[in-house]
PDB file of N, CA and C in Angstrom:
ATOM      1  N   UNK A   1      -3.043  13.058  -4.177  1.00  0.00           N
ATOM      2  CA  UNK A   1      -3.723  12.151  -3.236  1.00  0.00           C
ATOM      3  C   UNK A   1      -4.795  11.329  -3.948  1.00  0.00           C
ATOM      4  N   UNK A   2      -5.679  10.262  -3.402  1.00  0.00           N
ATOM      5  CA  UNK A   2      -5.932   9.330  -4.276  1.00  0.00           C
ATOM      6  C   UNK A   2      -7.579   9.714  -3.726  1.00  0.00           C
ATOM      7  N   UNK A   3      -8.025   9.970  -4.440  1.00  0.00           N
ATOM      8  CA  UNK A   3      -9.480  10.317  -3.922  1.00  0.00           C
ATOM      9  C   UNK A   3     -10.506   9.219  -3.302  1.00  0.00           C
ATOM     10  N   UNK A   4     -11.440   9.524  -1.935  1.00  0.00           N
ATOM     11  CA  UNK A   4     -11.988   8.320  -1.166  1.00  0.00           C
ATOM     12  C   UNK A   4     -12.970   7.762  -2.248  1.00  0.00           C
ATOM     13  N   UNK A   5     -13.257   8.319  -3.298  1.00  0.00           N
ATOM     14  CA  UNK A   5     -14.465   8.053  -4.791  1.00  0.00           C
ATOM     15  C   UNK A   5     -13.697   7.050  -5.170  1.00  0.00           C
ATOM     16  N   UNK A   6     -12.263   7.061  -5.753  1.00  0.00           N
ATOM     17  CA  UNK A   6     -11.714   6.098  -6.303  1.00  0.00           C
ATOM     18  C   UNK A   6     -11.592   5.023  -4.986  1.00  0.00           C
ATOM     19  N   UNK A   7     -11.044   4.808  -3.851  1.00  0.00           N
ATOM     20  CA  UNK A   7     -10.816   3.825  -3.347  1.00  0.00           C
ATOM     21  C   UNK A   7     -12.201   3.320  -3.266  1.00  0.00           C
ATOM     22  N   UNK A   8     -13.160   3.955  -3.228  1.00  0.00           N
ATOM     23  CA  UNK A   8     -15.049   3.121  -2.831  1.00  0.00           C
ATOM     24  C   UNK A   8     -14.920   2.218  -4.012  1.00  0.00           C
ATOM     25  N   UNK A   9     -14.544   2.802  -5.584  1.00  0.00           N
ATOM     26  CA  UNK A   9     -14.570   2.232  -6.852  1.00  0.00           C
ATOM     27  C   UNK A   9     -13.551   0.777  -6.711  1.00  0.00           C
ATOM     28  N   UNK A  10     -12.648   1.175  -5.699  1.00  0.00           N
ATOM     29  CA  UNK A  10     -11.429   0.153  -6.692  1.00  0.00           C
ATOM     30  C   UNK A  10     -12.075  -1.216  -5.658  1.00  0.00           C
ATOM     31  N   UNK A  11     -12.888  -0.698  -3.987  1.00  0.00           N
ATOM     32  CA  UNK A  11     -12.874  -1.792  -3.177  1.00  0.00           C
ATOM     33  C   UNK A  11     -14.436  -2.400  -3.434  1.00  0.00           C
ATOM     34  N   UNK A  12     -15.271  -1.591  -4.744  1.00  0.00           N
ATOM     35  CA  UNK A  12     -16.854  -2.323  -5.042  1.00  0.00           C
ATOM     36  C   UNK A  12     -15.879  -3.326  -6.014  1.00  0.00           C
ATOM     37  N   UNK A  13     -15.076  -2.659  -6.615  1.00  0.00           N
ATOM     38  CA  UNK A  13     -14.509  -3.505  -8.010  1.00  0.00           C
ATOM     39  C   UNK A  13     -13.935  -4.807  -7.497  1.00  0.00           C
ATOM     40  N   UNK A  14     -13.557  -4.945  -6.361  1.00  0.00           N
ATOM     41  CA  UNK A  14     -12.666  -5.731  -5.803  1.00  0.00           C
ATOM     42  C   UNK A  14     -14.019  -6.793  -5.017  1.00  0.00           C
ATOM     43  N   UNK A  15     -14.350  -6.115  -4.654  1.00  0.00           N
ATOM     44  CA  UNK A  15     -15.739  -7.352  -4.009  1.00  0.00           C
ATOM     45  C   UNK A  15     -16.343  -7.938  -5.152  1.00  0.00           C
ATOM     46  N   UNK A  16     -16.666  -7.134  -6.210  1.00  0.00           N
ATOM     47  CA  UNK A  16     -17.201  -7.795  -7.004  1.00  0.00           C
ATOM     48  C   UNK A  16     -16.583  -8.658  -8.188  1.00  0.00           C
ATOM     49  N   UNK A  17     -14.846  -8.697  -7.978  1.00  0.00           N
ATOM     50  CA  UNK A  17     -14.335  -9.954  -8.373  1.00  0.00           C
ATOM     51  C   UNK A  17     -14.574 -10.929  -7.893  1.00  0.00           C
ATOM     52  N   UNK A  18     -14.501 -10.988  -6.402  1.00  0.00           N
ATOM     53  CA  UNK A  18     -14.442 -12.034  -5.381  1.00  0.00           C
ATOM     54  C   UNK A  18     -15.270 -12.480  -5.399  1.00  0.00           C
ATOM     55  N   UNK A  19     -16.436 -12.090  -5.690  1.00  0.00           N
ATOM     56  CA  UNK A  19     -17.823 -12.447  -5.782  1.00  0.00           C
ATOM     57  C   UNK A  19     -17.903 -13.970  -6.990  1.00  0.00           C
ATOM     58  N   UNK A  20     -17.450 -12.862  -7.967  1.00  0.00           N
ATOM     59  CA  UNK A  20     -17.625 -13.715  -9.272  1.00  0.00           C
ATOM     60  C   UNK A  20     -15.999 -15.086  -9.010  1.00  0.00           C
ATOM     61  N   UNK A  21     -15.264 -14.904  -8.347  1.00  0.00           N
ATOM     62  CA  UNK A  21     -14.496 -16.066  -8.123  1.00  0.00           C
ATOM     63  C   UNK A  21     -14.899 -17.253  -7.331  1.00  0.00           C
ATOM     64  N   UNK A  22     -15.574 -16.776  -6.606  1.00  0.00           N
ATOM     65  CA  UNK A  22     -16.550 -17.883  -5.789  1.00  0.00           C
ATOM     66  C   UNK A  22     -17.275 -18.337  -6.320  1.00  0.00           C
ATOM     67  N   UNK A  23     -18.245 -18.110  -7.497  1.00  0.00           N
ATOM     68  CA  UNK A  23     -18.936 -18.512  -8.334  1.00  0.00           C
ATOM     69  C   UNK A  23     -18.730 -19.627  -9.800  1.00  0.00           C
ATOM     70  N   UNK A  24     -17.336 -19.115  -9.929  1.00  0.00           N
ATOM     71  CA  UNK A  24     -16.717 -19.843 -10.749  1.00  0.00           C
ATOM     72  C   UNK A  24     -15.968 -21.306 -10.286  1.00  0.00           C
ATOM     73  N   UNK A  25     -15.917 -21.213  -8.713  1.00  0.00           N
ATOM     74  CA  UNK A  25     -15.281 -22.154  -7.805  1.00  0.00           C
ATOM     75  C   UNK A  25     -16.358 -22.952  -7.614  1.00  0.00           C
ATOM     76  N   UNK A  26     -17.386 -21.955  -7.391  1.00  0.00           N
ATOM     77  CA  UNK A  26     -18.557 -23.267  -7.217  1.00  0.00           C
ATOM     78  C   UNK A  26     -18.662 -24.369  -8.043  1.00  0.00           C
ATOM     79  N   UNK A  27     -18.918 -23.993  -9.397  1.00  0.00           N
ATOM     80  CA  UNK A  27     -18.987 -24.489 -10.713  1.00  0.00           C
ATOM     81  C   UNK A  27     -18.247 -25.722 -10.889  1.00  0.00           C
ATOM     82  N   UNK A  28     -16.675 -25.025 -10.906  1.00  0.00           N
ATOM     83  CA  UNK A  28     -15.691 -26.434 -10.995  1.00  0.00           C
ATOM     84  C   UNK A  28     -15.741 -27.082  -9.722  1.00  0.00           C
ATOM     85  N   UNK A  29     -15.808 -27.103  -8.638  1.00  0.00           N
ATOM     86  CA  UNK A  29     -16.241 -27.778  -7.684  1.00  0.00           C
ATOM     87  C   UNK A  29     -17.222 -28.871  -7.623  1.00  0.00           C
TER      88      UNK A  29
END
């Protein structure tokens, strides 16, 4: 089973792409 530690990890990891993709959108924008 996939432990709720790893999914908290994979969905901070995942916001904090999105984060930084918006940022990079800003930029070239």
């Amino acid at each position: 089973m996939i432990k709720l530690e790893h999914i908290s990890k994979v969905f901070r990891d995942g916001k904090r792409t999105v984060e930084a993709v918006k940022d990079v959108s800003l930029e070239i924008a």
